[in-house]
Each structure stands twice: as C-alpha cells, then as structure tokens.
N, C-alpha and C. Protein backbone atom coordinates (compact mmCIF):
# COMPACT_ATOMS: atom_id res chain seq x y z
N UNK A 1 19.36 21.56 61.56
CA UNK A 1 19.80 21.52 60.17
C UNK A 1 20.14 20.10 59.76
N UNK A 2 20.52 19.34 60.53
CA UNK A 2 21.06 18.57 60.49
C UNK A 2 19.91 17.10 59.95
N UNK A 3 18.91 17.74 60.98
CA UNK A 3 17.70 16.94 60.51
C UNK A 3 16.97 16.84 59.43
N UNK A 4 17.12 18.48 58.52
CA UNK A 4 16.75 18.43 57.32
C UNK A 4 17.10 18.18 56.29
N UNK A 5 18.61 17.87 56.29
CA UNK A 5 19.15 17.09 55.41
C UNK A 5 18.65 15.26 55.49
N UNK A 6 19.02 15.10 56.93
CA UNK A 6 18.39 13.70 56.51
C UNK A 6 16.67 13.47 55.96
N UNK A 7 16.31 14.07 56.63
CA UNK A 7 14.69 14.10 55.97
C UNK A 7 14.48 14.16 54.72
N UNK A 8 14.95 15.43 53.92
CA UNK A 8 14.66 15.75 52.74
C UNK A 8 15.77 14.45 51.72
N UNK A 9 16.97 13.72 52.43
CA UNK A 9 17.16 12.81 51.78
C UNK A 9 16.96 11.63 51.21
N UNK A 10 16.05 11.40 52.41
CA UNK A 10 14.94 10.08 53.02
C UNK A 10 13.37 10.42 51.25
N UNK A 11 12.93 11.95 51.76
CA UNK A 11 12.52 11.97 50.59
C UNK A 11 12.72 11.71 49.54
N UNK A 12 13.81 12.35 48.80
CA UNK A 12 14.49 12.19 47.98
C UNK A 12 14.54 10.28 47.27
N UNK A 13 15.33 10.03 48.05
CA UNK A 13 15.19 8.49 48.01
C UNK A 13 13.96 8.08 47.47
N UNK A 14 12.76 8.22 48.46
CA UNK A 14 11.69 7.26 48.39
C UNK A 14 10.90 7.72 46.80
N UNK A 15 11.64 9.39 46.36
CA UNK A 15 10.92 9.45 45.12
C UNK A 15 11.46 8.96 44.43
N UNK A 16 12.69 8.53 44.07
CA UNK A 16 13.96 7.57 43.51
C UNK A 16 12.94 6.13 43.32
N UNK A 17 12.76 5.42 44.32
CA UNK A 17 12.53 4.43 44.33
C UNK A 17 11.09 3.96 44.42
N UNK A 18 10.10 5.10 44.33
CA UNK A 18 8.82 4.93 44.09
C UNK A 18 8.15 4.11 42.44
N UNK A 19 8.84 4.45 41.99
CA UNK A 19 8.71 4.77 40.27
C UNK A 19 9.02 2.88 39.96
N UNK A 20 9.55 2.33 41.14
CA UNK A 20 9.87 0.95 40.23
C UNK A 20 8.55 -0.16 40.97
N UNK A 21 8.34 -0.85 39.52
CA UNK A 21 7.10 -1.96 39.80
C UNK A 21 7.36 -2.90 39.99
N UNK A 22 7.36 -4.15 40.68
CA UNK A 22 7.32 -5.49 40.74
C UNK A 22 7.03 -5.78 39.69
N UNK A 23 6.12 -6.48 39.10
CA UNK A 23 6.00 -6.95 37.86
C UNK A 23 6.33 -6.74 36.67
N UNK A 24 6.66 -5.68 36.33
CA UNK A 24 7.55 -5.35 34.91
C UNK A 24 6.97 -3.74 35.06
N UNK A 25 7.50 -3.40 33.98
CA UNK A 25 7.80 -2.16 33.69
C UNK A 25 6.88 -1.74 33.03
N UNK A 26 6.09 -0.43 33.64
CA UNK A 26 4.54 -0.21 33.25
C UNK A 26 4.58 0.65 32.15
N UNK A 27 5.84 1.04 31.67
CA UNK A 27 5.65 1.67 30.43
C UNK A 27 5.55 1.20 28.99
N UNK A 28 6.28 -0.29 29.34
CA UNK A 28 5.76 -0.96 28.20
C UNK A 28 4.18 -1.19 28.46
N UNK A 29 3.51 -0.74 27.00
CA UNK A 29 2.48 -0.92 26.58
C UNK A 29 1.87 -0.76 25.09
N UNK A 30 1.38 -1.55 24.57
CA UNK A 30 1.05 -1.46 23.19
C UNK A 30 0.80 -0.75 22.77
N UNK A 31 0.34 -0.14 21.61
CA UNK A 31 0.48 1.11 21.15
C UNK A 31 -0.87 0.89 20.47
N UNK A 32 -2.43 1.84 20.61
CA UNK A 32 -2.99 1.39 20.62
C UNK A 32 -4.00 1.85 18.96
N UNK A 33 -2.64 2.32 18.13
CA UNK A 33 -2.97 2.94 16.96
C UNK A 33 -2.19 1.62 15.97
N UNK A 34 -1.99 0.11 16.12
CA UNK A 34 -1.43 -0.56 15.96
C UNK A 34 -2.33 -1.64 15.87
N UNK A 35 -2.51 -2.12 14.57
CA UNK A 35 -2.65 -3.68 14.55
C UNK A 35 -2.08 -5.14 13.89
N UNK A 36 -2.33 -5.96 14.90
CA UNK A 36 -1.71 -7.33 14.67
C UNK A 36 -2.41 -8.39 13.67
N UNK A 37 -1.79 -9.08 13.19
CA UNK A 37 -1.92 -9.75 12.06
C UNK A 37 -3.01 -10.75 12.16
N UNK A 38 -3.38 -10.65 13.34
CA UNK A 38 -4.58 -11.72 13.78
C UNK A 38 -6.01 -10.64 13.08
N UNK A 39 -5.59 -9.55 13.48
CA UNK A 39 -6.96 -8.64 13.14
C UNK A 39 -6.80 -8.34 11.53
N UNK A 40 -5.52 -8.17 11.38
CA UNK A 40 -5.65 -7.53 9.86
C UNK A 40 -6.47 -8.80 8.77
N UNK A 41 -6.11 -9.57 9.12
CA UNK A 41 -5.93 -10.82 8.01
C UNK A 41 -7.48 -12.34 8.53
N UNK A 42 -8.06 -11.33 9.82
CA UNK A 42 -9.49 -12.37 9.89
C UNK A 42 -10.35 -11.01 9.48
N UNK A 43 -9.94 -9.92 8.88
CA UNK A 43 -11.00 -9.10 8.43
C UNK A 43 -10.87 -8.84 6.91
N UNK A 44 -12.03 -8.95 5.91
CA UNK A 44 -11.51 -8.83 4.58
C UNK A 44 -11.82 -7.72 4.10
N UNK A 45 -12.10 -6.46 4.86
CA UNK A 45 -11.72 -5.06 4.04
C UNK A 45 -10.18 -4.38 4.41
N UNK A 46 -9.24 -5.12 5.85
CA UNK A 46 -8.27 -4.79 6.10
C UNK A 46 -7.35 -5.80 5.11
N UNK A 47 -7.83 -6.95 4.68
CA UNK A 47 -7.06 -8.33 4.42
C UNK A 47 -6.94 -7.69 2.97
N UNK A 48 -7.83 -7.09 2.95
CA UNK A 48 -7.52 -6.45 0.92
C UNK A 48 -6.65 -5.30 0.86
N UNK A 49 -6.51 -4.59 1.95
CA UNK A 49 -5.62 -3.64 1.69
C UNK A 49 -3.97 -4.14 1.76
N UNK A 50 -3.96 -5.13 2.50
CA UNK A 50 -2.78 -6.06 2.66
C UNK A 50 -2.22 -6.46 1.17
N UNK A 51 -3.30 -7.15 0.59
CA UNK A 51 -2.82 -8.13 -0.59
C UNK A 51 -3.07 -6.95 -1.81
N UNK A 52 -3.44 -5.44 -1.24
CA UNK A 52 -3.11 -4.60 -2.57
C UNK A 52 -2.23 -3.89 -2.32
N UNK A 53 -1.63 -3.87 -0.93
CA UNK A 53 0.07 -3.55 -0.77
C UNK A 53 1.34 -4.58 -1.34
N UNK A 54 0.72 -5.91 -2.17
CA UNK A 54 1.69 -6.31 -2.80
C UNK A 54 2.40 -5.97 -3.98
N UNK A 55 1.59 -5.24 -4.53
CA UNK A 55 1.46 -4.42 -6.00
C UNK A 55 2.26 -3.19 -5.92
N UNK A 56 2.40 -2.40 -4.65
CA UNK A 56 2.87 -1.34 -4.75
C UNK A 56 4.39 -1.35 -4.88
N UNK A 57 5.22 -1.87 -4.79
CA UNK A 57 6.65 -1.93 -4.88
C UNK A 57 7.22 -1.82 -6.37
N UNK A 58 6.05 -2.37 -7.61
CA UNK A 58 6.21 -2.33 -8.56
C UNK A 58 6.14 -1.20 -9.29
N UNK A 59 5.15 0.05 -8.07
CA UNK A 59 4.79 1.12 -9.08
C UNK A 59 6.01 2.17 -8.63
N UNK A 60 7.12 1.76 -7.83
CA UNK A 60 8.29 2.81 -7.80
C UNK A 60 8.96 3.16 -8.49
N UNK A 61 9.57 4.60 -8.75
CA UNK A 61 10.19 5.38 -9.51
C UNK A 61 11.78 3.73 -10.51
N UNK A 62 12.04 3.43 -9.39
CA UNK A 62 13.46 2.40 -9.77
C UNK A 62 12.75 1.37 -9.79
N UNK A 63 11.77 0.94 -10.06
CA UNK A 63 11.43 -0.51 -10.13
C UNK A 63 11.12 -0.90 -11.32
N UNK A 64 10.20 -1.88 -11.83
CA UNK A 64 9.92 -2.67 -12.93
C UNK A 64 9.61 -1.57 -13.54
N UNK A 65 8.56 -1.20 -14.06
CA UNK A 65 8.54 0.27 -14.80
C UNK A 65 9.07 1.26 -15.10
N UNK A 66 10.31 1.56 -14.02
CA UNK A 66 11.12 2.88 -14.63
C UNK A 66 12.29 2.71 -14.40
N UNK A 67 12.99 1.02 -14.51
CA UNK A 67 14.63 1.12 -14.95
C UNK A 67 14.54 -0.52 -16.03
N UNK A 68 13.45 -1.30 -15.38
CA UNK A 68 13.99 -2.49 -16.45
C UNK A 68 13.19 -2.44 -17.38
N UNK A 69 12.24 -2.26 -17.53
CA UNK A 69 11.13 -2.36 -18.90
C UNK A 69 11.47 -1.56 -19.51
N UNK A 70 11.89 0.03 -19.39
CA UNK A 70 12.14 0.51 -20.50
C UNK A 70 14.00 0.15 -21.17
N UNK A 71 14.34 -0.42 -20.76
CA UNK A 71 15.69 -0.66 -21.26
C UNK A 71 16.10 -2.34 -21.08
N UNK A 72 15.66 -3.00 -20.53
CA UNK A 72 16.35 -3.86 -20.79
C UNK A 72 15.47 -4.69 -22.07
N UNK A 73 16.58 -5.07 -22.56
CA UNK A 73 16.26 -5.90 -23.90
C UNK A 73 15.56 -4.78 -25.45
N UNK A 74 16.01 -3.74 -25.32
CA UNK A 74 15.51 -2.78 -26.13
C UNK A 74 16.32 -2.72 -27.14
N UNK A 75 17.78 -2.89 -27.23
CA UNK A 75 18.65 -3.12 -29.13
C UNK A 75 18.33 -4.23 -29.11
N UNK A 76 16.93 -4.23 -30.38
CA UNK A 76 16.52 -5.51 -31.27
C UNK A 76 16.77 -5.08 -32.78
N UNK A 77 16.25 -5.89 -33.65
CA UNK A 77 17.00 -5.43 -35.16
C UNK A 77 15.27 -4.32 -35.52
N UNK A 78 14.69 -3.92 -34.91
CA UNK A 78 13.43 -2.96 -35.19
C UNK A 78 13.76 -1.59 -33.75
N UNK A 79 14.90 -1.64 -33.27
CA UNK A 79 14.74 -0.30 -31.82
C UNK A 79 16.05 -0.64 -31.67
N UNK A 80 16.57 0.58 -31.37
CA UNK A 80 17.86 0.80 -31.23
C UNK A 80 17.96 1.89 -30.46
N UNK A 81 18.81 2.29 -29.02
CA UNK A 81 19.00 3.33 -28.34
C UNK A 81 20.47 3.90 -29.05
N UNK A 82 20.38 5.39 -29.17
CA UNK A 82 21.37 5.66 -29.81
C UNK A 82 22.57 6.01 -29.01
N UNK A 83 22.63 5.98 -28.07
CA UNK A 83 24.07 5.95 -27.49
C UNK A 83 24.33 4.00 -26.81
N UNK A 84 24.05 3.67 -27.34
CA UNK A 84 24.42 2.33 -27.27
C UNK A 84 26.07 1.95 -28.14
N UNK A 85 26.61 2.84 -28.57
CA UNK A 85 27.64 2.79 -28.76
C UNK A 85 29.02 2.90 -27.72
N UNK A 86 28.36 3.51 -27.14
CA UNK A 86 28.96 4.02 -25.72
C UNK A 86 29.24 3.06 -25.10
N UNK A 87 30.36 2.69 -24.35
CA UNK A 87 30.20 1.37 -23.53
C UNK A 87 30.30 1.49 -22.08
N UNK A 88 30.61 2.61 -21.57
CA UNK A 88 30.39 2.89 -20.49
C UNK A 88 28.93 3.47 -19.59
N UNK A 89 28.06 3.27 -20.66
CA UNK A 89 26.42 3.77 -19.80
C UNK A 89 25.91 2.65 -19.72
N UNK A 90 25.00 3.13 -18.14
CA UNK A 90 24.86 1.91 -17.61
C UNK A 90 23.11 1.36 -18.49
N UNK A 91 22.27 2.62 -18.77
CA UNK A 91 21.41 2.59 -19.70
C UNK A 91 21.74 1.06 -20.75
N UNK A 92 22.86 1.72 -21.60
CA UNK A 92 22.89 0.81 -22.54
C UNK A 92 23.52 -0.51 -22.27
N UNK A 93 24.05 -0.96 -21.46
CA UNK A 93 23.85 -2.58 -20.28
C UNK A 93 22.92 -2.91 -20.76
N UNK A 94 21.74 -2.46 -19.98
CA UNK A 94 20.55 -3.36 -20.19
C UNK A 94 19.87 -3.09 -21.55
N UNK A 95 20.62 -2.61 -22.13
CA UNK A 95 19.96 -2.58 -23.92
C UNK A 95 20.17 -3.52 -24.51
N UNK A 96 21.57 -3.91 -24.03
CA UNK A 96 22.49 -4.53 -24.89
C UNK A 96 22.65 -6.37 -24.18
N UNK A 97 22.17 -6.29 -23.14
CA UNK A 97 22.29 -7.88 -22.45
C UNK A 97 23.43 -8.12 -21.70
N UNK A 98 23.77 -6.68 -21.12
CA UNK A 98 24.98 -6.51 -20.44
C UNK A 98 24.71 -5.97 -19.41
N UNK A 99 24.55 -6.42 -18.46
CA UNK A 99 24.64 -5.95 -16.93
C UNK A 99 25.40 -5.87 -16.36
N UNK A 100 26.11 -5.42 -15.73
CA UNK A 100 27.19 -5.70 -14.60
C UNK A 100 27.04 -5.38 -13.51
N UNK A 101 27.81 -5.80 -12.11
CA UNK A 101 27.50 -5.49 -11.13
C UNK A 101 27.34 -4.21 -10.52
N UNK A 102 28.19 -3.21 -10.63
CA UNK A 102 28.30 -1.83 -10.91
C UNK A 102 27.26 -1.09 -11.60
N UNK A 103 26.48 -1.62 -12.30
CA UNK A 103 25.66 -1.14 -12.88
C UNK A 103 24.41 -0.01 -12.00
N UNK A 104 24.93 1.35 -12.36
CA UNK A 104 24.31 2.12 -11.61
C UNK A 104 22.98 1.89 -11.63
N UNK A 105 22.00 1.59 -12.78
CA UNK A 105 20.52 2.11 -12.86
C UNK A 105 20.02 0.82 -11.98
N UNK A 106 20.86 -0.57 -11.55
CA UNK A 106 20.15 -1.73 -11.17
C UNK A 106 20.58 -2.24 -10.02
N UNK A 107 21.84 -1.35 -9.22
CA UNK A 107 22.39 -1.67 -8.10
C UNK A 107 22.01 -0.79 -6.51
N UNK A 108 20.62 -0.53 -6.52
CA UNK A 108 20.39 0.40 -5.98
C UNK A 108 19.78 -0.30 -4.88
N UNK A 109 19.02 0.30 -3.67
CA UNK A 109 17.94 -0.38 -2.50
C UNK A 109 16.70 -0.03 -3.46
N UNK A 110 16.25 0.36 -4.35
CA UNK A 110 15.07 -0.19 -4.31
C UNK A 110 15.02 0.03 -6.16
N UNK A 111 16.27 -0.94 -6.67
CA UNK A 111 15.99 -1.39 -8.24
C UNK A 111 14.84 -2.18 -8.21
N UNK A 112 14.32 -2.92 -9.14
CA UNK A 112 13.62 -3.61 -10.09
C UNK A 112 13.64 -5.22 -9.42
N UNK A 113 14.65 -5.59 -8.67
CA UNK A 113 15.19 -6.94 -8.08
C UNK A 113 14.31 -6.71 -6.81
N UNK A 114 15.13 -5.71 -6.43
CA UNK A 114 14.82 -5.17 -4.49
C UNK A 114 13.09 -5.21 -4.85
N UNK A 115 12.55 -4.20 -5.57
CA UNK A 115 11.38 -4.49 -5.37
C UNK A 115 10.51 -5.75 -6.05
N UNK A 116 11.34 -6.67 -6.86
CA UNK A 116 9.73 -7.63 -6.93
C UNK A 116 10.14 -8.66 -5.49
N UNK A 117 11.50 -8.83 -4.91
CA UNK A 117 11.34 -9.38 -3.45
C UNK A 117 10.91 -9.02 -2.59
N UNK A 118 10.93 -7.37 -2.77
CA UNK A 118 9.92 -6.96 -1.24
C UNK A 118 8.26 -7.43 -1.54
N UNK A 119 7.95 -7.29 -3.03
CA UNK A 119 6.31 -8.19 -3.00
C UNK A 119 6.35 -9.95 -2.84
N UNK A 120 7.49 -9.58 -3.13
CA UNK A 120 7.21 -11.38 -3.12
C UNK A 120 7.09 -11.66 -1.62
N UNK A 121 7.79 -11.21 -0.69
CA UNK A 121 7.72 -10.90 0.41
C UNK A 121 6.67 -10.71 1.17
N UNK A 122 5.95 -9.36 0.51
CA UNK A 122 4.66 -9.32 1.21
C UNK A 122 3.75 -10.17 0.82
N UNK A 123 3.49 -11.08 -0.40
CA UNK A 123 2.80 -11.83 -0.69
C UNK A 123 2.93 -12.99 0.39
N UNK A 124 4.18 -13.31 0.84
CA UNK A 124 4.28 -14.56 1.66
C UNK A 124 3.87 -14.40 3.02
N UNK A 125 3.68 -12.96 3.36
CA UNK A 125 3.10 -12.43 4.44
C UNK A 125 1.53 -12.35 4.74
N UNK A 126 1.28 -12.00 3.35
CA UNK A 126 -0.43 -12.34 3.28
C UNK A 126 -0.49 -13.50 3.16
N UNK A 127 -0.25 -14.43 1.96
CA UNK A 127 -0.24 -15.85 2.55
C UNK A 127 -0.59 -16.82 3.89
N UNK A 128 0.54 -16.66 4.62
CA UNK A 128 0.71 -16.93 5.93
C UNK A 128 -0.73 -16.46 6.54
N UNK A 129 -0.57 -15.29 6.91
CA UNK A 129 -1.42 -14.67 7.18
C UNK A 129 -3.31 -15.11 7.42
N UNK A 130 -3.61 -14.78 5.93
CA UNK A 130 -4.70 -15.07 5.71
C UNK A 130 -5.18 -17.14 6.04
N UNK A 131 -4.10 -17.72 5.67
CA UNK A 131 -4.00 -18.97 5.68
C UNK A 131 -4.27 -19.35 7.44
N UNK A 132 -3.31 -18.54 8.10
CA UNK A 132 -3.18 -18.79 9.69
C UNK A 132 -4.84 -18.01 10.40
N UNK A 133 -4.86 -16.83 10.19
CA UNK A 133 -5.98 -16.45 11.11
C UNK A 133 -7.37 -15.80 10.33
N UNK A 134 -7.49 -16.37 8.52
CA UNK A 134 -8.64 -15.78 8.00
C UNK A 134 -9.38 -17.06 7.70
N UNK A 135 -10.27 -17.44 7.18
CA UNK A 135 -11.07 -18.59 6.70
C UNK A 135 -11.46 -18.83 5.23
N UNK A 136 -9.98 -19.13 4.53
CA UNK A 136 -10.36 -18.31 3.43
C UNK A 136 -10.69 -20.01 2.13
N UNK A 137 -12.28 -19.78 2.36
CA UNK A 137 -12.73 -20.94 1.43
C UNK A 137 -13.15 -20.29 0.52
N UNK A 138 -13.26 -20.78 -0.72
CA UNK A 138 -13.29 -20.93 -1.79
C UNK A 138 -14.86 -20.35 -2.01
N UNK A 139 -14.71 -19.14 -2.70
CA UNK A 139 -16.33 -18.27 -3.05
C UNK A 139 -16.53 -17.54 -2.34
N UNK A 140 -15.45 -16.93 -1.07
CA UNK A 140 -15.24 -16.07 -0.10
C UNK A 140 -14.64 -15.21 -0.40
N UNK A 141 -14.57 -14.06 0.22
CA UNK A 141 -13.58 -12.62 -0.11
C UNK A 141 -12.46 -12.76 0.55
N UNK A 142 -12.54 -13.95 1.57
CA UNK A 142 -10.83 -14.41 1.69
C UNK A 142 -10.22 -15.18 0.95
N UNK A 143 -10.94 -15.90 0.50
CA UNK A 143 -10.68 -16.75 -0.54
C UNK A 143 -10.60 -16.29 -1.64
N UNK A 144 -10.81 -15.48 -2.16
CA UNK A 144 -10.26 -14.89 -3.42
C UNK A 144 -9.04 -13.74 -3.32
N UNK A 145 -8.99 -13.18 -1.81
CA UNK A 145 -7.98 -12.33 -1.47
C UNK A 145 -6.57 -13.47 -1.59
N UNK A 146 -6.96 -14.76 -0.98
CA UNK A 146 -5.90 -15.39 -0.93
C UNK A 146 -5.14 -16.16 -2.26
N UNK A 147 -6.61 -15.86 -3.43
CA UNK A 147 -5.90 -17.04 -4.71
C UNK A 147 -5.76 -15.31 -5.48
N UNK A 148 -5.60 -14.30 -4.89
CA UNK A 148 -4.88 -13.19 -5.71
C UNK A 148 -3.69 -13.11 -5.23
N UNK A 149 -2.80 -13.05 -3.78
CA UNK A 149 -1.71 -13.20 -3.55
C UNK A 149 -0.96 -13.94 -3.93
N UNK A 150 -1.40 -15.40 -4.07
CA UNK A 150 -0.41 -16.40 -4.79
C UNK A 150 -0.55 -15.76 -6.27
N UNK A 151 -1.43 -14.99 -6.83
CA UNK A 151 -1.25 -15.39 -8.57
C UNK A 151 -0.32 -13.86 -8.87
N UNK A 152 -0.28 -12.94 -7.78
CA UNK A 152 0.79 -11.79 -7.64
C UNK A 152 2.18 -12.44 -7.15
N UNK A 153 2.28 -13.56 -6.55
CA UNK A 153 3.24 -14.08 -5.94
C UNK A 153 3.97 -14.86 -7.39
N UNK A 154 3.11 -15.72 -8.21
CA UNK A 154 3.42 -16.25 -9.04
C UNK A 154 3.93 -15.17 -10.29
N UNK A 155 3.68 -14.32 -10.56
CA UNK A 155 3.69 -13.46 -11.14
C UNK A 155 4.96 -12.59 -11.07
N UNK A 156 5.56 -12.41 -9.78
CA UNK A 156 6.41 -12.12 -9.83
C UNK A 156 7.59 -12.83 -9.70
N UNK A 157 7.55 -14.08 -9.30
CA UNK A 157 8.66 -15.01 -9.61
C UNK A 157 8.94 -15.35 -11.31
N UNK A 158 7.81 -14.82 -11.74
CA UNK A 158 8.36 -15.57 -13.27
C UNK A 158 9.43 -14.60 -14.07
C-alpha cells in the first residue's frame, strides 16, 4: 500500500509538472481571426474600410446629428423652440448659447465632442497607418484613401 501511494504520487507530480515549457508559454498565441495594421493599411480594399470607419462616429444616435445640429444655435430671430423659456432644459442650452457642464444632452460617453475625437482619432490612425506600411502616391487608391482621411480629419477639427 504503501508503494502505491508513492507511485501514484510520483504520477501525480509529473502530470503537475509536465504542462510547463521552457521557452514561454504555449498558450499564448495569436489569434488567427485578427489583423495587424501592417496588413490592413498595405491593402486598399481593407485600407478603405478603415478610412470609412472614420465617418461612422458621426452617424450615432448622441452625436453630431442627433444632439448638436438640431439644437444648438436654433433661437435665431426666424426659429424659436418653444420651451426655451424654461431655464432648466438642457435642450434649450444649446438653443440659447448656453451650455453648461451638467448639461445632460452633451455630457455623455458618446455626445457630439466624444464622437468627432473618436474620428479624429481614427483618422490619425489611418494616417499613420497608411503613411507607415501603404505606398500611398498620388493617383493611387492609397493615395486618395490617404488625402480622404486628412480632409475627414480636417473636417472635423473645424
């Protein structure tokens, strides 16, 4: 009995300690539904889907289209929102040229701010990008992928 405890411990053990590698740890491994910026951005049907993911941040529910364009700067002497009398809606803030920090419709993760930085963002990503591992001369489809990111980039800084 005595023997089969040590034996089966000895086993035990060696399955313990089978599992570890010298060289690193074999479970790290890339993931092979994953690509790197070297591939996205030297290919120009992946490099366009990149620089037309800069655009999308704009088309969100809280972004440029559905909290600041329709309200900010809207009481002019021809449009008037009618509870703009009110001074506590946050609506009429941006009617009126009054924002505040509190301001529910513009203090959110993904207001009108949040998203033209996340494009501006991705623009500087394609940028980089295309600049570092595409060839993008002038009369090329990188080259025009790349003078559309700056003019989305420019575009949204203004």
């Amino acid at each position: 009995m005595k023997h089969i405890i040590i034996i089966s411990g000895i086993i035990i053990a060696g399955l313990f300690s089978s599992c570890q590698e010298t060289n690193g740890d074999f479970l790290d491994a890339p993931a092979k539904s994953t690509l790197d910026e070297s591939i996205i951005f030297s290919t120009a049907g992946l490099a366009k889907g990149a620089v037309d993911g800069i655009k999308e941040p704009m088309g969100q529910t809280n972004s440029y289209r559905g909290r600041f364009i329709p309200y900010y700067g809207f009481n002019t002497d021809i449009e008037w929102i009618t509870a703009s009398e009110t001074t506590n809606d946050a609506k009429t803030d941006l009617a009126r040229y009054d924002t505040k920090v509190n301001n529910s419709e513009m203090n959110t993760t993904n207001n009108a701010w949040a998203m033209m930085y996340s494009g501006i963002e991705r623009a500087n990503i394609c940028i980089r990008g295309l600049r570092k591992f595409g060839n993008p001369q002038p009369g090329t489809e990188l080259g025009q992928l790349l003078g559309e990111a700056f003019n989305f980039k420019s575009d949204l800084l203004r």
